[in-house]
N, C-alpha and C. Protein backbone atom coordinates (compact mmCIF):
# COMPACT_ATOMS: atom_id res chain seq x y z
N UNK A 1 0.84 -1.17 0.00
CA UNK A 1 0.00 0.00 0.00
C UNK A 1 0.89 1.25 0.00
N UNK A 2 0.29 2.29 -0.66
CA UNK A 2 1.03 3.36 -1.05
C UNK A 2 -0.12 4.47 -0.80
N UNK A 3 0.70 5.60 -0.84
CA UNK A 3 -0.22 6.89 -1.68
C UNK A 3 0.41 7.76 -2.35
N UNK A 4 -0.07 8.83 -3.32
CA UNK A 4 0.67 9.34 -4.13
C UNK A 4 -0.54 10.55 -4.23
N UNK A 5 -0.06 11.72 -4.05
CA UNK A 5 -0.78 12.89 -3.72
C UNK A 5 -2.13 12.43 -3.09
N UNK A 6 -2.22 11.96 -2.24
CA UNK A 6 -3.72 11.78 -1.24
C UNK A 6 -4.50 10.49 -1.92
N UNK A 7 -4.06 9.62 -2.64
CA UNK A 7 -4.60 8.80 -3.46
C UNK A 7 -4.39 7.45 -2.73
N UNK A 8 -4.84 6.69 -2.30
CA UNK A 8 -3.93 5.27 -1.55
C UNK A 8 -4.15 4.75 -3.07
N UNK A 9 -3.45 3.42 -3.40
CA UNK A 9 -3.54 2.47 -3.81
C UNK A 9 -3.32 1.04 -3.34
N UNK A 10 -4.44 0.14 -3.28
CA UNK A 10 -4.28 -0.79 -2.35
C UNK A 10 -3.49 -2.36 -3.30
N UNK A 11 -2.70 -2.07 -4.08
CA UNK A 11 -2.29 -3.32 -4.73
C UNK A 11 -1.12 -3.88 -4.39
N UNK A 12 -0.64 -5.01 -4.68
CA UNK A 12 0.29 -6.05 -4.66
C UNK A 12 1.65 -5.22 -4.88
N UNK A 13 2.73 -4.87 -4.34
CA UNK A 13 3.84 -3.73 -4.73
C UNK A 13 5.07 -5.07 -4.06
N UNK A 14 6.29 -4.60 -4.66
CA UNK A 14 7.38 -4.53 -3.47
C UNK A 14 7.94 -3.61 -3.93
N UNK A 15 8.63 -2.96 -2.71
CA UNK A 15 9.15 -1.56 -2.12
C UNK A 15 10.68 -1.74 -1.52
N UNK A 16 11.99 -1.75 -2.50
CA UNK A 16 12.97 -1.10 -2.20
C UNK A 16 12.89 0.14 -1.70
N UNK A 17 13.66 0.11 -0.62
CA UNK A 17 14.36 1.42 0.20
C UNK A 17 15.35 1.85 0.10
N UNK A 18 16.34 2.74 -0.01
CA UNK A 18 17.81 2.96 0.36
C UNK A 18 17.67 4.82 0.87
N UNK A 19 18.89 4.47 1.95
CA UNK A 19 18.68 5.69 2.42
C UNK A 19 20.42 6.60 2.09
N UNK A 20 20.28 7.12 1.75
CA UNK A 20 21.40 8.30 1.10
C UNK A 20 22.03 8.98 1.97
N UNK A 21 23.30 9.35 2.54
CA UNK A 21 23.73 10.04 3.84
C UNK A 21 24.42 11.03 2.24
N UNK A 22 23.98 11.95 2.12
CA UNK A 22 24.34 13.22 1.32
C UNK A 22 25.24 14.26 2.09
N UNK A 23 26.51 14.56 1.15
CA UNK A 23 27.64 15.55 2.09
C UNK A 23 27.21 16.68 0.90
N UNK A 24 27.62 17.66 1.56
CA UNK A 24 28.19 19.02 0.77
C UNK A 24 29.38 18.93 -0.19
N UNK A 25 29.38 19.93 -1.05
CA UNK A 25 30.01 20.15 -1.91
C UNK A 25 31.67 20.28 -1.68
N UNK A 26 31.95 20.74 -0.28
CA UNK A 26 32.61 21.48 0.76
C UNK A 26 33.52 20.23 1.23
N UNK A 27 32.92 19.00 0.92
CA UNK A 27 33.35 17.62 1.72
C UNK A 27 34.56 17.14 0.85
N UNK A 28 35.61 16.52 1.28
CA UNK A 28 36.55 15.68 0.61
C UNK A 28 37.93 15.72 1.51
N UNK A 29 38.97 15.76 0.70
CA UNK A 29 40.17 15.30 1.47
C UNK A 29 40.87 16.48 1.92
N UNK A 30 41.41 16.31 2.83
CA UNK A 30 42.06 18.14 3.71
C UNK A 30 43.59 17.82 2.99
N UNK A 31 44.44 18.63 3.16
CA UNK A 31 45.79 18.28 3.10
C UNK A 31 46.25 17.36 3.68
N UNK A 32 45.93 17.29 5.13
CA UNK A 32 46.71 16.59 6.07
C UNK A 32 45.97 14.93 5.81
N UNK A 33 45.59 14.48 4.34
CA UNK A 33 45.22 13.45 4.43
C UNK A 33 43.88 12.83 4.92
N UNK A 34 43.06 13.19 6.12
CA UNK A 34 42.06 13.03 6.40
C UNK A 34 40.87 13.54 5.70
N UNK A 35 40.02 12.79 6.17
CA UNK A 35 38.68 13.46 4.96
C UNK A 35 37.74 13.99 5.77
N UNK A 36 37.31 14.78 5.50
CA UNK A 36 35.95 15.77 6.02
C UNK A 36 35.16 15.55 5.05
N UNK A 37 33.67 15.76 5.86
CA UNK A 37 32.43 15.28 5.44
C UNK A 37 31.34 16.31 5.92
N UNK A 38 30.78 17.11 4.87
CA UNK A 38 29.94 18.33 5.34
C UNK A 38 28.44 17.30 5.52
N UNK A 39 27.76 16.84 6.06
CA UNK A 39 26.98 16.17 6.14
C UNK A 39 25.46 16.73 5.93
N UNK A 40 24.79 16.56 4.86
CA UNK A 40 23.42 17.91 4.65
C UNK A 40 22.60 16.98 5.78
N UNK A 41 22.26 15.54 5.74
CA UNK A 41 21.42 14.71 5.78
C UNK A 41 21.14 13.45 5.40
N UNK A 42 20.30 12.62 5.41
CA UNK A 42 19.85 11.48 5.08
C UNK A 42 18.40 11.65 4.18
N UNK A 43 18.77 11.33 2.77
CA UNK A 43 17.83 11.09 1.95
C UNK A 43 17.54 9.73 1.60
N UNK A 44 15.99 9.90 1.67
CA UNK A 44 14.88 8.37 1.55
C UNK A 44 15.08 8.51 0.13
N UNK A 45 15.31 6.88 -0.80
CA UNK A 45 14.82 6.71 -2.16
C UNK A 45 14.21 5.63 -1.93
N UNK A 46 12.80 5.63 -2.56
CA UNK A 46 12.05 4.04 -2.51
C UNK A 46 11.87 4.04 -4.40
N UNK A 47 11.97 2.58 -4.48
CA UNK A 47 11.86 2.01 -5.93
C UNK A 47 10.26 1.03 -5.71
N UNK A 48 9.38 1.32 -6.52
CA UNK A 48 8.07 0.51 -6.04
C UNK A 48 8.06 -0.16 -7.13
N UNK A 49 7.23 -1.21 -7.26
CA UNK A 49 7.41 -1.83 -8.43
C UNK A 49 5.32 -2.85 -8.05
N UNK A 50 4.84 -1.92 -8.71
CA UNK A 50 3.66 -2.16 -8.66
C UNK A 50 3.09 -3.21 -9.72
N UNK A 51 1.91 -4.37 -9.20
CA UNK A 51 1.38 -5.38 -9.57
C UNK A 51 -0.54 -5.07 -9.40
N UNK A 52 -0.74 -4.18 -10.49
CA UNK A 52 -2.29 -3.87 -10.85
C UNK A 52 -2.72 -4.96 -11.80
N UNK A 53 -3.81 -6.07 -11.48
CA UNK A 53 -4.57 -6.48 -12.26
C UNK A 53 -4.62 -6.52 -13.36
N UNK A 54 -4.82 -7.00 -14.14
CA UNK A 54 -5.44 -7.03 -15.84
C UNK A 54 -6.88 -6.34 -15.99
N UNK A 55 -7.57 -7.03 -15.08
CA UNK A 55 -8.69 -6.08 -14.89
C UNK A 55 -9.09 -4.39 -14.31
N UNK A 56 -8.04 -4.13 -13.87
CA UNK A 56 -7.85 -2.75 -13.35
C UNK A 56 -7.28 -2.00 -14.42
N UNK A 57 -6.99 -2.14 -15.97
CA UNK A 57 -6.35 -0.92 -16.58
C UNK A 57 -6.41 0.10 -16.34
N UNK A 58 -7.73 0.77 -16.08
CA UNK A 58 -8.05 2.45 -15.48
C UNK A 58 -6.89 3.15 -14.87
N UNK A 59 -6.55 1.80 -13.81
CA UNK A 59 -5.98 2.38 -12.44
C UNK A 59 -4.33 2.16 -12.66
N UNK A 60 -4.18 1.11 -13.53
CA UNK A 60 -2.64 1.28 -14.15
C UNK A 60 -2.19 2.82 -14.65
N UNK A 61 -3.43 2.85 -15.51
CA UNK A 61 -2.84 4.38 -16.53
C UNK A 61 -2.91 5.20 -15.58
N UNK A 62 -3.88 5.43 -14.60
CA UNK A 62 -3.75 6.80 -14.21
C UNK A 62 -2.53 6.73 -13.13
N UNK A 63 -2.35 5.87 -12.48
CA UNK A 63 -1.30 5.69 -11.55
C UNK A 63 0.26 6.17 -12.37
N UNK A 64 0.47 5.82 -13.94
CA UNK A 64 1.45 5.80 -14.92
C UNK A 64 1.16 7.31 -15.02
N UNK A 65 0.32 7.33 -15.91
CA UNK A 65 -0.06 9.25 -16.01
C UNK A 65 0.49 10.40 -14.98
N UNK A 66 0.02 9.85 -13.59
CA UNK A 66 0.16 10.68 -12.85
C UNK A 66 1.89 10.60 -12.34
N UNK A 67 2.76 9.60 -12.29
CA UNK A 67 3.92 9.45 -11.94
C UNK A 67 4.87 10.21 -13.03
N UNK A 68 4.26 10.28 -14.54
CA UNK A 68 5.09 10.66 -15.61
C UNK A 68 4.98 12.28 -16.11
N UNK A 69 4.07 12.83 -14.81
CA UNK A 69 3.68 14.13 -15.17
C UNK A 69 4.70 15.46 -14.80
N UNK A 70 5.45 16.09 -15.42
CA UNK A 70 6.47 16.71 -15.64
C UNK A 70 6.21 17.54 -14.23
N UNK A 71 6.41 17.27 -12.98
CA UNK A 71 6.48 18.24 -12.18
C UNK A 71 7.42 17.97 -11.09
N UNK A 72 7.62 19.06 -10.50
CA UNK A 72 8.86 19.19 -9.32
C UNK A 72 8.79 18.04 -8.18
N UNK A 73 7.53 17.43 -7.96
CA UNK A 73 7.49 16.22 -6.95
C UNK A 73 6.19 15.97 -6.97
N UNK A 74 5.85 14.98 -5.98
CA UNK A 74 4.45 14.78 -5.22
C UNK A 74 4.36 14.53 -3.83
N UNK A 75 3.57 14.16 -3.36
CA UNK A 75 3.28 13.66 -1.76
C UNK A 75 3.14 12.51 -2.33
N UNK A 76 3.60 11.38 -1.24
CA UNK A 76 3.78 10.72 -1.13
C UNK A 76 3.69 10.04 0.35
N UNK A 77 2.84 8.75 0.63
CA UNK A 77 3.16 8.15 1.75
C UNK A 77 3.66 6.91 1.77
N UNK A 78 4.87 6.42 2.12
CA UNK A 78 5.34 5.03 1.78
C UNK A 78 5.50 3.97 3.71
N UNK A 79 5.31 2.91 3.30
CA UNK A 79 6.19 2.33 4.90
C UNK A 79 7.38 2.61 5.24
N UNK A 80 7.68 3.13 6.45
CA UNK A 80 8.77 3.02 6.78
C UNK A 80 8.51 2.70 8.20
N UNK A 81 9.10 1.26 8.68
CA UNK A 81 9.53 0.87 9.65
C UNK A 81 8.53 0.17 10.95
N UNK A 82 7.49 -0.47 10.21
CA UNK A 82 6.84 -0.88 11.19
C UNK A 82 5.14 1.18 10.93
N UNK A 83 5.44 1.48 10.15
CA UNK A 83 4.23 2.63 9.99
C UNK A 83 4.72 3.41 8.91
N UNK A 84 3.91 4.55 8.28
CA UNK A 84 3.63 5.34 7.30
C UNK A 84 4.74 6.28 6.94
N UNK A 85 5.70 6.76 6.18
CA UNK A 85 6.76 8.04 6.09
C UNK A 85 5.71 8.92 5.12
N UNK A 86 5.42 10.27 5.47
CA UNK A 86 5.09 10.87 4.07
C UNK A 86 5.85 12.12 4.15
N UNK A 87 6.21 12.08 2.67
CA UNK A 87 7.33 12.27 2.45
C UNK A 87 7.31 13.09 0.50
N UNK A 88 7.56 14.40 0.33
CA UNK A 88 7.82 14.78 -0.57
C UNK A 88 8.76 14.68 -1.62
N UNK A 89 8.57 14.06 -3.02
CA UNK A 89 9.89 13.70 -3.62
C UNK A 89 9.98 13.87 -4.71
N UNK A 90 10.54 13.68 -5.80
CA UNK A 90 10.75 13.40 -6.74
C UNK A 90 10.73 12.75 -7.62
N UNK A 91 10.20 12.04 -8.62
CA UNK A 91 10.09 10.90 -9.60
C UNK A 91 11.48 10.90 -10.57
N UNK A 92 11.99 10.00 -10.13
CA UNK A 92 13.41 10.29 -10.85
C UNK A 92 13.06 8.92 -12.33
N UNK A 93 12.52 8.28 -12.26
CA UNK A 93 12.08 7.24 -13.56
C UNK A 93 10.70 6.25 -13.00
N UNK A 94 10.35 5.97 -14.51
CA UNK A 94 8.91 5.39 -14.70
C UNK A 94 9.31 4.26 -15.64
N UNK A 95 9.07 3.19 -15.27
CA UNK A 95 9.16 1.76 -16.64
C UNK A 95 8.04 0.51 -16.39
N UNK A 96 7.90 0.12 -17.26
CA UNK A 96 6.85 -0.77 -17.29
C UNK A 96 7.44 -1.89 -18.39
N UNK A 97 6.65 -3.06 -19.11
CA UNK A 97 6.65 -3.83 -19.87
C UNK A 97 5.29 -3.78 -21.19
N UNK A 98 5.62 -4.15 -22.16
CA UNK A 98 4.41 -4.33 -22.85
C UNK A 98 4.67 -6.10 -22.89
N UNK A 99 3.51 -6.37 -22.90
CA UNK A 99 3.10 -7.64 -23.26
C UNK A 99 1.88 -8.17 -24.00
N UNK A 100 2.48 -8.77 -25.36
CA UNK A 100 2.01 -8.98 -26.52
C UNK A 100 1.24 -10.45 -26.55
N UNK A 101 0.63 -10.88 -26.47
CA UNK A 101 0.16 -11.47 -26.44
C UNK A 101 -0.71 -12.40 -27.84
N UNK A 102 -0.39 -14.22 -27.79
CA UNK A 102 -0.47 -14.81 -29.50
C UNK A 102 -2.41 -14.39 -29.21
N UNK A 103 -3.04 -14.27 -30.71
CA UNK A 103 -4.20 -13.70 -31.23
C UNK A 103 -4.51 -12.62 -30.79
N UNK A 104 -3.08 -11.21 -30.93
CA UNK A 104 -3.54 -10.23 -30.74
C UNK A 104 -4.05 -9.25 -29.39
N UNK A 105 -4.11 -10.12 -27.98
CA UNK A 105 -4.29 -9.12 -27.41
C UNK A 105 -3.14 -8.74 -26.52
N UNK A 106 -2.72 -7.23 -25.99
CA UNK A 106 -1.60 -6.73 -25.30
C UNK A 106 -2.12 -5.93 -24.40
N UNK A 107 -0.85 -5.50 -23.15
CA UNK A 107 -1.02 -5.16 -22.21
C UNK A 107 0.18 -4.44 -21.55
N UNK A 108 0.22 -3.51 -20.52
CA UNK A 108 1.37 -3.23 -20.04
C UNK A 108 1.43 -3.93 -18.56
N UNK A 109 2.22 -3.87 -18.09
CA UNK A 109 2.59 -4.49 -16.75
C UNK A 109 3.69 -3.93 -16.11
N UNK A 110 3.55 -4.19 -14.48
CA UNK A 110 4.79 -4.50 -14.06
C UNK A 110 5.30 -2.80 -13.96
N UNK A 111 4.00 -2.18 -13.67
CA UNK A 111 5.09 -0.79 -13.55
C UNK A 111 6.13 -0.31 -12.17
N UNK A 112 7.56 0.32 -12.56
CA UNK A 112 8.32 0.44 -11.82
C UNK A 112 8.75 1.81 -11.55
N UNK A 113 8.72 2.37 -10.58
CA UNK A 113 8.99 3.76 -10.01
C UNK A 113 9.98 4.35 -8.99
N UNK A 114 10.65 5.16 -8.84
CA UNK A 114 11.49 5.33 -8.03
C UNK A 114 11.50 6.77 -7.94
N UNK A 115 11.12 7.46 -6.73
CA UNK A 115 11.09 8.54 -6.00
C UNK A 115 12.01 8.99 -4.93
N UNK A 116 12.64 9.94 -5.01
CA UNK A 116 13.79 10.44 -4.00
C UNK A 116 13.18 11.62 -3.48
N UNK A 117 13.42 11.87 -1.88
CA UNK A 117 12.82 12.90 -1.19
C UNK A 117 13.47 13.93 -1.43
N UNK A 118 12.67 15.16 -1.69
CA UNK A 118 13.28 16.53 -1.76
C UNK A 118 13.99 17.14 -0.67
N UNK A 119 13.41 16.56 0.90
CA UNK A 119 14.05 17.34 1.94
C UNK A 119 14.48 15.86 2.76
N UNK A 120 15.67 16.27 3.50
CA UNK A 120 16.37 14.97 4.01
C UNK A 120 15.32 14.63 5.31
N UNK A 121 15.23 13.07 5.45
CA UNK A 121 14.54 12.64 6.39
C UNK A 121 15.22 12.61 7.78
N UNK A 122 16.20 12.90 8.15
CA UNK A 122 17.50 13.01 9.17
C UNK A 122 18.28 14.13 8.87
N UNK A 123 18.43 15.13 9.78
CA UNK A 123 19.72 16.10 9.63
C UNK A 123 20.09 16.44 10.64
N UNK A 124 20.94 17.21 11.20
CA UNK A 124 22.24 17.66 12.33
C UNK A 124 21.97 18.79 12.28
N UNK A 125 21.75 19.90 13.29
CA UNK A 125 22.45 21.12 13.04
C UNK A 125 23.74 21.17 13.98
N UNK A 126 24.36 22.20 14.12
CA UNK A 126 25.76 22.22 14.76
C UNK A 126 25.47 22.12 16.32
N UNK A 127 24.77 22.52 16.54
CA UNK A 127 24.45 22.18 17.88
C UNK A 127 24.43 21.20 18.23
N UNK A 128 23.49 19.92 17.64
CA UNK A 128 23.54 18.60 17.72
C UNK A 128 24.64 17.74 17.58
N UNK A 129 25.13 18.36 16.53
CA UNK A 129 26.57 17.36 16.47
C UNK A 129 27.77 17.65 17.42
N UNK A 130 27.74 18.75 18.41
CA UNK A 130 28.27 19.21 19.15
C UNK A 130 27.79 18.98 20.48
N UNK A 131 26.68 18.32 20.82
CA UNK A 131 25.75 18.02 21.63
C UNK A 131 26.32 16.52 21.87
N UNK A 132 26.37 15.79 20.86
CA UNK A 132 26.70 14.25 20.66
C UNK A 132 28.41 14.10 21.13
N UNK A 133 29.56 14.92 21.39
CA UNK A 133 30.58 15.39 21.53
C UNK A 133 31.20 14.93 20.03
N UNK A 134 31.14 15.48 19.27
CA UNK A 134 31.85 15.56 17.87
C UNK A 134 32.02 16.92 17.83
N UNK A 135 33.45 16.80 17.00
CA UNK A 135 33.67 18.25 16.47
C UNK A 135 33.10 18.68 15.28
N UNK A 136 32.91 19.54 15.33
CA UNK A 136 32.06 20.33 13.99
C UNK A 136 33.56 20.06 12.43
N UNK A 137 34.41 20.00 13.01
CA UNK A 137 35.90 20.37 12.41
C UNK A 137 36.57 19.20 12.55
N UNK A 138 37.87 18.96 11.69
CA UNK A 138 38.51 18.01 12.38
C UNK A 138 39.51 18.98 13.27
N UNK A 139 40.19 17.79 13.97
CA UNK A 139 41.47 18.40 14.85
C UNK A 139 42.19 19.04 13.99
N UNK A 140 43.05 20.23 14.64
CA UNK A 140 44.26 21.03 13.82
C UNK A 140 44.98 20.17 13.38
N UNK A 141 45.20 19.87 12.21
CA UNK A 141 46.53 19.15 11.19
C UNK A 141 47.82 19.58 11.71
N UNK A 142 48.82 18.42 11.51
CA UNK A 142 49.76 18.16 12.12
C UNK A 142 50.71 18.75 10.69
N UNK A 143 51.96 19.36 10.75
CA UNK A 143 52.77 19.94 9.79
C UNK A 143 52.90 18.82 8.74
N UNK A 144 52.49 19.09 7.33
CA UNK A 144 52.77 18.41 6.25
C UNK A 144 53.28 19.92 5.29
N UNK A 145 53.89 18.28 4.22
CA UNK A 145 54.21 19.32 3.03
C UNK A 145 53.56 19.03 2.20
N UNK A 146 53.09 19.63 0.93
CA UNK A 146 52.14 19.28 -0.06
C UNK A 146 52.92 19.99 -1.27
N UNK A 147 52.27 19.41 -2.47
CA UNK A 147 52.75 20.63 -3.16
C UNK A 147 52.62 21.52 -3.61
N UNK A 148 51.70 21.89 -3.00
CA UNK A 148 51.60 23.80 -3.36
C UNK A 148 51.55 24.26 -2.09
N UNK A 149 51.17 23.91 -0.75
CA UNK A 149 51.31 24.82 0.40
C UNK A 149 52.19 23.90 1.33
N UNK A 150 52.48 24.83 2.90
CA UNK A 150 52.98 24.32 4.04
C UNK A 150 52.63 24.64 4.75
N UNK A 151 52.56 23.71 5.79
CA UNK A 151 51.97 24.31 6.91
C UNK A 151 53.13 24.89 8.17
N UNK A 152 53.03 25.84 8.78
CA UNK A 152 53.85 26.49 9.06
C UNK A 152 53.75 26.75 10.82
N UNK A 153 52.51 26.11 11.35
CA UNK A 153 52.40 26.28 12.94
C UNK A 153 51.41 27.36 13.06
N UNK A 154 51.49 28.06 12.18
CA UNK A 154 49.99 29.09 12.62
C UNK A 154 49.15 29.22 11.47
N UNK A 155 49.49 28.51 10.22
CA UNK A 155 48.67 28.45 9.43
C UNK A 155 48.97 27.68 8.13
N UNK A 156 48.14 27.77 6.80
CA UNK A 156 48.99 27.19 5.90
C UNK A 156 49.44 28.48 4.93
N UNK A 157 50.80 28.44 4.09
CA UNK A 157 51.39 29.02 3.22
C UNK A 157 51.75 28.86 2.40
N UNK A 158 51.58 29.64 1.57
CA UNK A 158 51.82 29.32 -0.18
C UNK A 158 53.19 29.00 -0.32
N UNK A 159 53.71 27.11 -0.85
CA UNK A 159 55.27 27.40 -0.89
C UNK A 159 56.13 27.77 -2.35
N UNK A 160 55.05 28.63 -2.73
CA UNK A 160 55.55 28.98 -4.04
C UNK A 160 56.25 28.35 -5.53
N UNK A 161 55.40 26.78 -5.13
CA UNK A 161 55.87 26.14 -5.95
C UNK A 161 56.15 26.01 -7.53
N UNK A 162 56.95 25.50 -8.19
CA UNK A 162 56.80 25.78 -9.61
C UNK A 162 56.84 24.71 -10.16
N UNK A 163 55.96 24.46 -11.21
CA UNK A 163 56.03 22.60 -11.81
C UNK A 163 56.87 23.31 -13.16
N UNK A 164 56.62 22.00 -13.98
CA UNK A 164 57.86 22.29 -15.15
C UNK A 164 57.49 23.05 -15.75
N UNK A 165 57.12 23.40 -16.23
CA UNK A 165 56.75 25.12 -17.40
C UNK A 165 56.44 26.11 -16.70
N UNK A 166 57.23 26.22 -15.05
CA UNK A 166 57.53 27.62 -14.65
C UNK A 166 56.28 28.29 -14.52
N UNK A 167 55.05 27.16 -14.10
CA UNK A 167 54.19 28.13 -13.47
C UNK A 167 53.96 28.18 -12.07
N UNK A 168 53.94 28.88 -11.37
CA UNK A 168 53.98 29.36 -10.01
C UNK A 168 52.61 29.20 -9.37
N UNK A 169 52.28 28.64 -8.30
CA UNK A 169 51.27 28.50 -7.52
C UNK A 169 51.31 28.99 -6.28
């Protein structure tokens, strides 16, 4: 069971989950080797993969119609965890099957969907992660050399390096 803008649908589904721990742009490797991780949140993606009747076409198409309709998201209520998540998202793809059938008659089936939430279902502010005793930061880096800066005890400095065609950094 699902819903999709205020709509339940009561049919036969299974429902992949995965949940996304999304960093900032800001996130990756420091000089000193260690990696920092700007952490936005935890984003929900569910993949549904719905099983409507032969006798229900109506409710195939409009369920298809309405998933393939060019807009910024929908509401959405999916399970999560023993009860209901609802949850605003995205339709990131729509697929189905045709099936042809000998003397002519066909059908689609088997439609498959996958929605990612617009706003993270888990997030931190600095307080919290400072609350939990984590540093917002890592520890001050220990003196390395790199090759374009140094670190110098009170900060890092440009060591004016030059690669082979004498350009200066």
């Amino acid at each position: 069971m699902f819903t999709i803008d205020g709509v339940q649908w009561n049919y036969p589904c299974d429902i992949d989950r995965v949940a996304n721990i999304k960093a900032s742009d800001i996130s990756g490797m420091l000089l000193d080797r260690s990696w920092f991780n700007d952490v936005l949140g935890t984003f929900l993606e569910y993949t549904v993969k719905i099983a409507v009747p032969p006798d229900r076409r109506d409710d195939f198409y409009t369920i298809y119609e309405k998933l393939t309709d060019p807009v910024d998201g929908h509401s959405f209520a999916l399970p999560y965890n023993g009860g209901m998540l609802n949850i605003t998202g995205r339709v990131s793809n729509v697929s189905d099957t045709y099936v042809r059938l000998p003397g002519g008659g066909q059908y689609w089936t088997g439609t498959r969907f996958t929605v990612i939430a617009n706003h993270p279902s888990k997030a931190m502010n600095l307080s919290q992660v400072v609350a939990r005793g984590r540093s917002p930061l890592p520890p001050e880096s220990e003196v390395h050399t790199g090759d374009v800066y140094v670190y110098t005890g009170s900060g890092w400095q440009d060591a004016n390096y030059g690669d082979a065609d004498n350009t200066y950094y």
